[in-house]
C-alpha atoms as a PDB file:
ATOM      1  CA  UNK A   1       0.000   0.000   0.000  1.00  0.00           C
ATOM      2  CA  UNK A   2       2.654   2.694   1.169  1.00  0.00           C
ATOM      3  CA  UNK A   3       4.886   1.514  -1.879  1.00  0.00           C
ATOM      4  CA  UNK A   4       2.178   2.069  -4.369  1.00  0.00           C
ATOM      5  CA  UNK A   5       1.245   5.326  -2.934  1.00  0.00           C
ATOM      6  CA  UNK A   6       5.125   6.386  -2.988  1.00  0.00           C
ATOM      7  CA  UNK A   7       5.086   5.697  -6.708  1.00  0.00           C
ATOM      8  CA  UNK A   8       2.051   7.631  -7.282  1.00  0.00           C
ATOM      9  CA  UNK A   9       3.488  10.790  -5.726  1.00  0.00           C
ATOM     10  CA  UNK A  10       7.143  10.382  -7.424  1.00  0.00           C
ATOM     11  CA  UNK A  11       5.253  10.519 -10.479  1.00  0.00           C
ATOM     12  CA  UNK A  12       3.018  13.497  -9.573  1.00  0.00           C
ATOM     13  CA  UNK A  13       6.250  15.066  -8.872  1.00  0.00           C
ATOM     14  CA  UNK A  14       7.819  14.942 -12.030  1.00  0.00           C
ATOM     15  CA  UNK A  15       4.725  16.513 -13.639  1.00  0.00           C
ATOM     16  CA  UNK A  16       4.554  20.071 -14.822  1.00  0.00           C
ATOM     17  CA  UNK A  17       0.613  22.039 -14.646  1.00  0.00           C
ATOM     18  CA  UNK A  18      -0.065  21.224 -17.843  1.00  0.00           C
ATOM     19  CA  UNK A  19       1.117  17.447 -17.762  1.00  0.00           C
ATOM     20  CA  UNK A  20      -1.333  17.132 -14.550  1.00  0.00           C
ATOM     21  CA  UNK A  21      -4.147  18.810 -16.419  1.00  0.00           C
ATOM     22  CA  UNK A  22      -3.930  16.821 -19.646  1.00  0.00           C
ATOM     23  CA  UNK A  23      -3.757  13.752 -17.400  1.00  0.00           C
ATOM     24  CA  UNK A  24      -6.973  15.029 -15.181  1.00  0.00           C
ATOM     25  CA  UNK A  25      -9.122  15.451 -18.409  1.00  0.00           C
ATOM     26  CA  UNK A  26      -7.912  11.704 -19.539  1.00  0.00           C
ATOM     27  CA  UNK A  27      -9.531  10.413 -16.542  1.00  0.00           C
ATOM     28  CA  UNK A  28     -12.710  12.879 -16.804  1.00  0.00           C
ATOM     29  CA  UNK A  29     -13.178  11.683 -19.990  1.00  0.00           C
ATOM     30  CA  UNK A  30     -13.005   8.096 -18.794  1.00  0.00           C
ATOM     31  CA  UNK A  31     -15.413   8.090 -16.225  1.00  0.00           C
ATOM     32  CA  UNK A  32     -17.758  10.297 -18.455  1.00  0.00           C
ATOM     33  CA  UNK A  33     -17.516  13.589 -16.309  1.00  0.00           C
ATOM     34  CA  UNK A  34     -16.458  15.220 -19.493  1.00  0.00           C
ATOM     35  CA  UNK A  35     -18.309  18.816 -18.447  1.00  0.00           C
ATOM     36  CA  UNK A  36     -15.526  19.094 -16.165  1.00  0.00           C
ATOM     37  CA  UNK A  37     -13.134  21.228 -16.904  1.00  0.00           C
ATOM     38  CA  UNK A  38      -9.869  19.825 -15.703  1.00  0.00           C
ATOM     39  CA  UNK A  39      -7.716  22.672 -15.503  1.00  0.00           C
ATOM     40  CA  UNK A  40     -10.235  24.249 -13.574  1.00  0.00           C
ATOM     41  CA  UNK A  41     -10.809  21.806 -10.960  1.00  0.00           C
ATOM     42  CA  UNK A  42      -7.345  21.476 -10.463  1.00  0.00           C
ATOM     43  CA  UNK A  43      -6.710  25.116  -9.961  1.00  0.00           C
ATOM     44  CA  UNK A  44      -9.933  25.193  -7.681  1.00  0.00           C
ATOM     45  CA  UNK A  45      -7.998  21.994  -5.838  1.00  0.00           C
ATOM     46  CA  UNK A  46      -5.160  24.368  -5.216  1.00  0.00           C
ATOM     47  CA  UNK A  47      -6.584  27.480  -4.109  1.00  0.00           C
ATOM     48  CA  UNK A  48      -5.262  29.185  -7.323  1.00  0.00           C
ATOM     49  CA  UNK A  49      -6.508  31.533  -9.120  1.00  0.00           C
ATOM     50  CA  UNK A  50      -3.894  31.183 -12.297  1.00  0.00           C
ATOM     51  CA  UNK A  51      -1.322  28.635 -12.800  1.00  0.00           C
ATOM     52  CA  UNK A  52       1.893  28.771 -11.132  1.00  0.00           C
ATOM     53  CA  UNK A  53       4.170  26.163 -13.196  1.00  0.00           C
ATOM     54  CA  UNK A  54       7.166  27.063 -10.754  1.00  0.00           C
ATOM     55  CA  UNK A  55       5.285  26.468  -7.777  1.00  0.00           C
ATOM     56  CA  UNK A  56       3.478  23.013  -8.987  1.00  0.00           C
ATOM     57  CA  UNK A  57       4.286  19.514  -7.338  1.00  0.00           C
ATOM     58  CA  UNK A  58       7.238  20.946  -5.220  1.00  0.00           C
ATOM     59  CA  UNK A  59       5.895  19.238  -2.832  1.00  0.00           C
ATOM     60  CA  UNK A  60       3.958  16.419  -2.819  1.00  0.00           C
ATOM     61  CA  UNK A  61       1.696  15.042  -0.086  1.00  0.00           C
ATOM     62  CA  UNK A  62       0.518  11.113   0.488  1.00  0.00           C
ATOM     63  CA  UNK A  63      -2.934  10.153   2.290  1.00  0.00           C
ATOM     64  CA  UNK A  64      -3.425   6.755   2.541  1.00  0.00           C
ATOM     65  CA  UNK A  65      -7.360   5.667   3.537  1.00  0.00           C
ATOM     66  CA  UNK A  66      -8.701   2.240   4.994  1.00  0.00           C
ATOM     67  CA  UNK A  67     -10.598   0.638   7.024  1.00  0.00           C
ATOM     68  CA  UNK A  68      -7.768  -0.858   9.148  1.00  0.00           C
ATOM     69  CA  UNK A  69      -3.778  -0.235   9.044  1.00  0.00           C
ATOM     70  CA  UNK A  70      -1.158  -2.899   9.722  1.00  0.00           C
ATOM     71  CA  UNK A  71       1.971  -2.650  12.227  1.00  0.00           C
ATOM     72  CA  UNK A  72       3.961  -2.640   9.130  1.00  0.00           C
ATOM     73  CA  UNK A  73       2.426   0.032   7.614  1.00  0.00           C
ATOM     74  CA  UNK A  74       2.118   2.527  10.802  1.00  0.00           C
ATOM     75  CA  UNK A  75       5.749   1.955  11.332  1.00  0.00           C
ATOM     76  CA  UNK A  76       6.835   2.651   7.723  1.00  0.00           C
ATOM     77  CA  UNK A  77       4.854   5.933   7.603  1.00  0.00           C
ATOM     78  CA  UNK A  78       6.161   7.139  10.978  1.00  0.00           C
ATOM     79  CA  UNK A  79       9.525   6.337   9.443  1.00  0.00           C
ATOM     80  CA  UNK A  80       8.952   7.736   6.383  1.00  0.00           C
ATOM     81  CA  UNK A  81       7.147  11.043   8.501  1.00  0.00           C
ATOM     82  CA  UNK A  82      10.638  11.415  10.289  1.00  0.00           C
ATOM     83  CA  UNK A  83      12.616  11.373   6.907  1.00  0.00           C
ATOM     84  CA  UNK A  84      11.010  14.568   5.783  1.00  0.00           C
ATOM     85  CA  UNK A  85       7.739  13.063   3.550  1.00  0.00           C
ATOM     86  CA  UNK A  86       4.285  14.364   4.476  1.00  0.00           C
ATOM     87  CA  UNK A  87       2.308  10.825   4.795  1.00  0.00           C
ATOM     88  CA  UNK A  88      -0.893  10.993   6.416  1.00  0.00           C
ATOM     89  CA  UNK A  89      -3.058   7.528   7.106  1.00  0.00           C
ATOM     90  CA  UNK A  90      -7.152   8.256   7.551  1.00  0.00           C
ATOM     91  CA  UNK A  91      -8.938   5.424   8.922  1.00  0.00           C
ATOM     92  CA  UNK A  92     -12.629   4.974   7.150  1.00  0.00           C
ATOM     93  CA  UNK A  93     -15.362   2.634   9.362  1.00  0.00           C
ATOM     94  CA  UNK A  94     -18.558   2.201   8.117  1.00  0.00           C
ATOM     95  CA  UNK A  95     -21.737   1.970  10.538  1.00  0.00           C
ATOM     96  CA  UNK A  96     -25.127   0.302   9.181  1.00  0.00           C
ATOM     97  CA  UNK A  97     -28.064   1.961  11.194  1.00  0.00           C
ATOM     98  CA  UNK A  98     -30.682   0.943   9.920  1.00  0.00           C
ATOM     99  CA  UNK A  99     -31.767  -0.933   6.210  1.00  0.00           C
ATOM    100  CA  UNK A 100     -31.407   2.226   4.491  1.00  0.00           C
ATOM    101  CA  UNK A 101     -28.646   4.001   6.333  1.00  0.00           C
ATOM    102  CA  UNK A 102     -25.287   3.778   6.988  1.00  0.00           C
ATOM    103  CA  UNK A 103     -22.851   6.182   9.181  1.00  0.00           C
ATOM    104  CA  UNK A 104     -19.010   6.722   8.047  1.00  0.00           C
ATOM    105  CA  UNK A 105     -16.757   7.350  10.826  1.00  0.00           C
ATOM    106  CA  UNK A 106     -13.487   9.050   9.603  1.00  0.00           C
ATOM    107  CA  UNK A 107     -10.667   9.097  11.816  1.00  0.00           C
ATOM    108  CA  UNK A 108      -6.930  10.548  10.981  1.00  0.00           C
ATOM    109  CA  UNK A 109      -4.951   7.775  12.778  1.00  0.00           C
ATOM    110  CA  UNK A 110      -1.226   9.445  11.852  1.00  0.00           C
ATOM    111  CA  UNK A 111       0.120  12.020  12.559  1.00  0.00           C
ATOM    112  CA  UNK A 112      -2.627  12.339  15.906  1.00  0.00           C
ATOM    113  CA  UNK A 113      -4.586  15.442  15.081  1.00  0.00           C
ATOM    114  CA  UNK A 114      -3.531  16.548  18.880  1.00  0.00           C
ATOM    115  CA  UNK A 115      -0.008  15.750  18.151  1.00  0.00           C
ATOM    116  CA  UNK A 116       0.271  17.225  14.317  1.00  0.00           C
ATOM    117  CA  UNK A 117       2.184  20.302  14.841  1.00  0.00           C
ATOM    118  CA  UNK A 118       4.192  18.691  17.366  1.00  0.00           C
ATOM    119  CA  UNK A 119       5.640  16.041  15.186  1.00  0.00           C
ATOM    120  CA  UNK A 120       5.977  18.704  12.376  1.00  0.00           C
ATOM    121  CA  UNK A 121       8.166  20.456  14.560  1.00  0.00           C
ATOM    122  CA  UNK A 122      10.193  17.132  15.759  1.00  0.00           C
ATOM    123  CA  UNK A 123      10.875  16.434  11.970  1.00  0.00           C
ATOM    124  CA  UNK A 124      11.993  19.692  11.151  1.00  0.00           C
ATOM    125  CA  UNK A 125      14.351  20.090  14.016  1.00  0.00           C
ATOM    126  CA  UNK A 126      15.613  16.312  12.659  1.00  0.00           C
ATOM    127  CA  UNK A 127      16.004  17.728   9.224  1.00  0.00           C
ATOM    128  CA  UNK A 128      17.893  20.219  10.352  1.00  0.00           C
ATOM    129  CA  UNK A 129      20.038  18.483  12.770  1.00  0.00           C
ATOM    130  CA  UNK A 130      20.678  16.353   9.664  1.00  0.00           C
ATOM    131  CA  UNK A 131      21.264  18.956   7.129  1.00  0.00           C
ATOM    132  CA  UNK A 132      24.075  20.110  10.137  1.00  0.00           C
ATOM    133  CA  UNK A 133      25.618  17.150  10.208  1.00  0.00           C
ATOM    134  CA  UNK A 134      25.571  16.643   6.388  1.00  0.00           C
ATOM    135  CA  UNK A 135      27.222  20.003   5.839  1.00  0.00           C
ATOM    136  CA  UNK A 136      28.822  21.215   9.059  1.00  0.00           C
ATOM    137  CA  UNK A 137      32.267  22.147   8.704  1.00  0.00           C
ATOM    138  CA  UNK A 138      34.994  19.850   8.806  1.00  0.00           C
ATOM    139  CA  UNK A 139      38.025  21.190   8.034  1.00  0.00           C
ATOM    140  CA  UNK A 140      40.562  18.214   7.902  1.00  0.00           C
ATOM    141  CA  UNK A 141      43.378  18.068   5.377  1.00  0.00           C
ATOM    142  CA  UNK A 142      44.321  14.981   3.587  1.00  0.00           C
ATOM    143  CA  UNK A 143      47.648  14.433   1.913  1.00  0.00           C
ATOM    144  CA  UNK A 144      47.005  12.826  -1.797  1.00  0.00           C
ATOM    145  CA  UNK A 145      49.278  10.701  -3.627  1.00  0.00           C
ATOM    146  CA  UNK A 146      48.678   9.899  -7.454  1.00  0.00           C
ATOM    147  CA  UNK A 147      51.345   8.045  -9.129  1.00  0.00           C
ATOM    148  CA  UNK A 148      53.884   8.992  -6.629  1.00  0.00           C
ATOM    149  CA  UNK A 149      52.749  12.524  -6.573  1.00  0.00           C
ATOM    150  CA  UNK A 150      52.261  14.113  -3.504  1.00  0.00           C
ATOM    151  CA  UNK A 151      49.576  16.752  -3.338  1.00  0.00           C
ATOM    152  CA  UNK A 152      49.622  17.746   0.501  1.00  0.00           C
ATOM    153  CA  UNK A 153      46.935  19.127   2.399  1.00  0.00           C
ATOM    154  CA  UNK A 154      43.723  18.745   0.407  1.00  0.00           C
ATOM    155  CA  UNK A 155      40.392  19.791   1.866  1.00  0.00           C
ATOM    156  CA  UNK A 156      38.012  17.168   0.942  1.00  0.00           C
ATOM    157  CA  UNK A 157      36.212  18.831  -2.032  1.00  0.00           C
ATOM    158  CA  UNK A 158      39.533  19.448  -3.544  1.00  0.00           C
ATOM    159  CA  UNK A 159      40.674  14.905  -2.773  1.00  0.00           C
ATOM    160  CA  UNK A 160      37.303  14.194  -4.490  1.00  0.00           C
ATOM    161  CA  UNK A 161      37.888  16.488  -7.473  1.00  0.00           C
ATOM    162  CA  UNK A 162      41.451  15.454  -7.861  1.00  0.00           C
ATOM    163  CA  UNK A 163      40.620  11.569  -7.266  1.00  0.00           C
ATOM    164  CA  UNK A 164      37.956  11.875  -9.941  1.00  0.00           C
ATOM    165  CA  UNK A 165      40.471  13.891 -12.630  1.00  0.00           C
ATOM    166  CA  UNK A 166      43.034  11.130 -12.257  1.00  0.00           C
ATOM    167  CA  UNK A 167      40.553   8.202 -12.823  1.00  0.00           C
ATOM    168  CA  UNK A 168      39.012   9.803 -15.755  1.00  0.00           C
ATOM    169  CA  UNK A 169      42.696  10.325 -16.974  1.00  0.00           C
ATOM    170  CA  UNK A 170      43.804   6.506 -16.737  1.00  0.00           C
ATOM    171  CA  UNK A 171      40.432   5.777 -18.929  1.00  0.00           C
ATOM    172  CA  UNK A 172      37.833   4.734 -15.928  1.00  0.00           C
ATOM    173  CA  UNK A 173      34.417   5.631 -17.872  1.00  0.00           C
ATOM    174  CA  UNK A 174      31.837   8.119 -16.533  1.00  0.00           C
ATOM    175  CA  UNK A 175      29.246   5.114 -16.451  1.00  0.00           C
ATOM    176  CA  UNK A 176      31.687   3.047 -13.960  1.00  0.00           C
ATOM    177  CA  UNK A 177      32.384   5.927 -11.899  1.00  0.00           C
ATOM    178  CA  UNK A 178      28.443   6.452 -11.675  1.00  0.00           C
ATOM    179  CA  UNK A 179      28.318   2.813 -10.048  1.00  0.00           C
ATOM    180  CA  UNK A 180      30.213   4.385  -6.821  1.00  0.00           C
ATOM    181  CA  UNK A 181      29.713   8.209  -7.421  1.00  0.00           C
ATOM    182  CA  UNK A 182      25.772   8.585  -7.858  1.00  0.00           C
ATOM    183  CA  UNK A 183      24.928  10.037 -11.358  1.00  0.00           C
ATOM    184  CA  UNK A 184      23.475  13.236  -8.935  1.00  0.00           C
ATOM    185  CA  UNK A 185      26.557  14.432  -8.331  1.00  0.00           C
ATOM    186  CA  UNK A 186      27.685  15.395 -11.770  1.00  0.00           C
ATOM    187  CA  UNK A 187      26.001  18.241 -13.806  1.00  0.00           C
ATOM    188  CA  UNK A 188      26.673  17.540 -17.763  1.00  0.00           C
ATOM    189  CA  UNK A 189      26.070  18.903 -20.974  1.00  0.00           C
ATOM    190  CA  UNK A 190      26.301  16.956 -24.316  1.00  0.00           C
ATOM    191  CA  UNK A 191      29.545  18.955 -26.344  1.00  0.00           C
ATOM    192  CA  UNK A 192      33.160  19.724 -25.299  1.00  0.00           C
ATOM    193  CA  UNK A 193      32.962  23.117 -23.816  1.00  0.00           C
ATOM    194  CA  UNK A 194      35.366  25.568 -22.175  1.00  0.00           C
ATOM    195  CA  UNK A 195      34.740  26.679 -18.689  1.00  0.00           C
ATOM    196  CA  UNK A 196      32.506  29.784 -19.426  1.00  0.00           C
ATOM    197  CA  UNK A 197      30.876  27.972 -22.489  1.00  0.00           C
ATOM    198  CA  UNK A 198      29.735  25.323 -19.792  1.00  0.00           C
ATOM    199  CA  UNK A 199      27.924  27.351 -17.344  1.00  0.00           C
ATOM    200  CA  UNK A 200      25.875  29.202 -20.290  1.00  0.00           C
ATOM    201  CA  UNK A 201      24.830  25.815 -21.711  1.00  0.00           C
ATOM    202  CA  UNK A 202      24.327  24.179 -17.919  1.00  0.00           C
ATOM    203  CA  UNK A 203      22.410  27.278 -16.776  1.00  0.00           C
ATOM    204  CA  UNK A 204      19.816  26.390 -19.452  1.00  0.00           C
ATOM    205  CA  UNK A 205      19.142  22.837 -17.630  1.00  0.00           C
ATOM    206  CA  UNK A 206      16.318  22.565 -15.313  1.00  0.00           C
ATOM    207  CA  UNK A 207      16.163  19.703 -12.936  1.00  0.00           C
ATOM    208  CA  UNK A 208      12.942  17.506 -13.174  1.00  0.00           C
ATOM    209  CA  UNK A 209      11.088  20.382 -11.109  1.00  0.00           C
ATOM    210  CA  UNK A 210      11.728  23.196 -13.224  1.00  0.00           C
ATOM    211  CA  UNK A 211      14.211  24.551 -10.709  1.00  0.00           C
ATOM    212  CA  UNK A 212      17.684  25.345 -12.415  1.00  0.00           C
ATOM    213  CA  UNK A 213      20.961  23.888 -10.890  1.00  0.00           C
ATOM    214  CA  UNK A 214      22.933  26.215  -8.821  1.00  0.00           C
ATOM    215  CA  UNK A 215      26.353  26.029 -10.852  1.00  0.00           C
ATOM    216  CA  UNK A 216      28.417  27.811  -7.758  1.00  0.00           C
ATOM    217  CA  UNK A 217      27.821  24.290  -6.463  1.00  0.00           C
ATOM    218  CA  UNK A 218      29.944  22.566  -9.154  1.00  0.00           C
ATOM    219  CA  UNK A 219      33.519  22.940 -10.391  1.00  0.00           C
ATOM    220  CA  UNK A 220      32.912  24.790 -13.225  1.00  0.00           C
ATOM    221  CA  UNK A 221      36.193  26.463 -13.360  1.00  0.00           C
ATOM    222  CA  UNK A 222      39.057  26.092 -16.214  1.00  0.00           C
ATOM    223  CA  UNK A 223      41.357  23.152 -15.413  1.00  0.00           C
ATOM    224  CA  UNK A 224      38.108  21.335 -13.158  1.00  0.00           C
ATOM    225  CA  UNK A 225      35.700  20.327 -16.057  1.00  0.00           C
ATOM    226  CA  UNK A 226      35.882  16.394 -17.165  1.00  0.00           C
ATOM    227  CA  UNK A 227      34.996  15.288 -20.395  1.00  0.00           C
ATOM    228  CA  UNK A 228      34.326  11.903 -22.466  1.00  0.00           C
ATOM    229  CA  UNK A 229      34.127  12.328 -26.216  1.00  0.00           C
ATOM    230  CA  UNK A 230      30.529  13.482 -26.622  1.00  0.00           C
ATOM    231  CA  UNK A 231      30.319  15.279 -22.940  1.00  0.00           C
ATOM    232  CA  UNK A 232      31.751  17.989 -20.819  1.00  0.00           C
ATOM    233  CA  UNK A 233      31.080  16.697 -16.917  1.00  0.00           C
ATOM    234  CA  UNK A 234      31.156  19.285 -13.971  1.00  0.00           C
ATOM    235  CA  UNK A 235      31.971  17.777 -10.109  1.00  0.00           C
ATOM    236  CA  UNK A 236      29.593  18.729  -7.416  1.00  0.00           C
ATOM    237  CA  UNK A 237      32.108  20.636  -4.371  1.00  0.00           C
ATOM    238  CA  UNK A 238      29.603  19.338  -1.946  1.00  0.00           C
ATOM    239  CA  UNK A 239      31.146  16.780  -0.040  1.00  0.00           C
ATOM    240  CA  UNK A 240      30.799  15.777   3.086  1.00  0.00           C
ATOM    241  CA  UNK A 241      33.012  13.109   5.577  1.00  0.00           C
ATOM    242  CA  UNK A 242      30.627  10.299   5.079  1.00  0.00           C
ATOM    243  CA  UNK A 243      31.501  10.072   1.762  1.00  0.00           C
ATOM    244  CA  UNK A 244      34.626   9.426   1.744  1.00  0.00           C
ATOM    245  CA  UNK A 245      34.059   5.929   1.260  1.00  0.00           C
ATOM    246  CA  UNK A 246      32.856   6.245  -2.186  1.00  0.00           C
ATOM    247  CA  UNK A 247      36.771   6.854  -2.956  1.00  0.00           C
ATOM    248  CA  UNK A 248      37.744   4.346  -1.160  1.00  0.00           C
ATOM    249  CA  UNK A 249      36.114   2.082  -2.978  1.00  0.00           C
ATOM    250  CA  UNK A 250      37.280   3.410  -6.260  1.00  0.00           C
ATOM    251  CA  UNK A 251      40.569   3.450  -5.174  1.00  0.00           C
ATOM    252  CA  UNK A 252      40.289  -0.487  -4.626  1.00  0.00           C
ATOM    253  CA  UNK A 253      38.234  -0.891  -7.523  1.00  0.00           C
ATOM    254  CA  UNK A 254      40.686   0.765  -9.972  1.00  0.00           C
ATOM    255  CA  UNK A 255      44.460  -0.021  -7.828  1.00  0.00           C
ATOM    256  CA  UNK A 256      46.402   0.506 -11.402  1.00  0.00           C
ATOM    257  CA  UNK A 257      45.648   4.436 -11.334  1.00  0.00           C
ATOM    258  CA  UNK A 258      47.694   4.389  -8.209  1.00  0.00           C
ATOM    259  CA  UNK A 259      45.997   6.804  -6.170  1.00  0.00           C
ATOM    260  CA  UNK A 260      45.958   6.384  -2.396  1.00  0.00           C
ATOM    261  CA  UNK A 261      45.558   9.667   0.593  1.00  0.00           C
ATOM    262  CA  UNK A 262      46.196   9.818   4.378  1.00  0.00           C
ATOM    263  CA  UNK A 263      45.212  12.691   6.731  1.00  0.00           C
ATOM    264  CA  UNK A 264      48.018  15.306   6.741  1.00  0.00           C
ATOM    265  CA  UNK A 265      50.924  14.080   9.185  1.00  0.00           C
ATOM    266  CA  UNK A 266      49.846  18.118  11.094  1.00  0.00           C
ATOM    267  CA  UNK A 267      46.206  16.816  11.339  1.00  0.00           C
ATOM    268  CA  UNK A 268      46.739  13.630  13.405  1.00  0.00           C
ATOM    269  CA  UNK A 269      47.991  15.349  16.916  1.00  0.00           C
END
């Protein structure tokens, strides 16, 4: 149930206005409501007045209804509640009166009503705690060493950049890197371009929200961009400690580029 419902709203959150209108008036016109004028309803859904295409499905809410809801499922939505996702389960009973009547009692089980802005505020102070501890400074050096090389005292955006030059210098593919190095952390372009030819063609990519990518969070500088024949590739210079592993395991993967890094002799007390 929660899985289905997950796919439903990953796909509603692709969607631009006019994808979820067209889609709306399919499914009028299926169930024969054709008088309906999707665009309408949907905008009457929203409390719009006009559409706002930079505003739709940026965030996207899941209610889940039925008559009873497994352990399973109440834990997964708390769990899925703490991680920042707005699930909500309503609990339907139906009540037969009399022969011709019948009373629907309609409870929200999760979040508690009494406890909703509590837990809203619970789950943003996690968020947040998280974001700190994602992003919080760390200022430790590392001391890089690529084919006998040594290039001392590297903060960590500057080991991941360097780590990922050298592989895609001894001929490790963009696809294999992608295996260790999520695809999300590389902005690319189809062409070979120069440094300022790069950000004009990335700053006309949108991400699947319409939202464009912030480029000052990318090595987009001369001497930083990576390329394969058809594609110029720019680094994200996010990077936090917990990621570190991801170059460890390309350095085992790939032991004939010869890279290898320490922390800096002046870091280790």
């Amino acid at each position: 149930m929660e899985l289905q419902a997950i796919r439903y709203a990953a796909m509603v959150s692709t969607m631009t206005f006019a994808q979820a209108v067209e889609t709306h008036s399919t499914y009028l016109t299926d169930i024969g409501k054709t008088i309906i004028d999707a665009q309408s309803a949907i905008l009457k859904f929203l409390d719009w007045d006009e559409p706002r295409e930079n505003e739709f499905a940026q965030d996207t809410r899941i209610i889940l209804v039925s008559g009873e809801f497994s352990k399973e499922i109440t834990t997964s939505v708390l769990w899925l509640n703490q991680r920042e996702l707005d699930i909500r389960c309503i609990r339907l009973r139906p009540y037969r009166v009399d022969a011709g009547r019948t009373f629907l009692d309609i409870q929200q089980v999760i979040p508690l009503p009494e406890a909703a802005e509590y837990q809203i505020q619970v789950r943003k102070k996690a968020s947040e705690e998280r974001q700190s501890q994602e992003s919080g400074a760390d200022w430790t050096r590392y001391d890089l060493n690529i084919r006998g090389q040594l290039h001392p005292r590297q903060y960590k955006r500057g080991l991941f950049l360097q780590i990922v030059t050298a592989l895609v210098r001894h001929g490790i593919s963009f696809t294999d890197i992608m295996k260790i190095i999520p695809e999300r952390k590389f902005l690319s372009v189809p062409g070979r371009y120069s440094s300022e030819q790069f950000k004009v063609a990335a700053s006309e990519i949108t991400k699947s929200n319409g939202s464009a990518y912030a480029l000052d969070r990318y090595f987009t500088g001369e001497g930083e961009l990576l390329y394969d024949e058809n594609r110029t590739y720019a680094l994200s210079n996010q990077w936090s400690k917990k990621r570190l592993p991801w170059l460890d395991e390309l350095i085992a993967k790939y032991p004939d580029a010869g890279i290898s890094y320490s922390r800096s002799k002046d870091e280790l007390g």
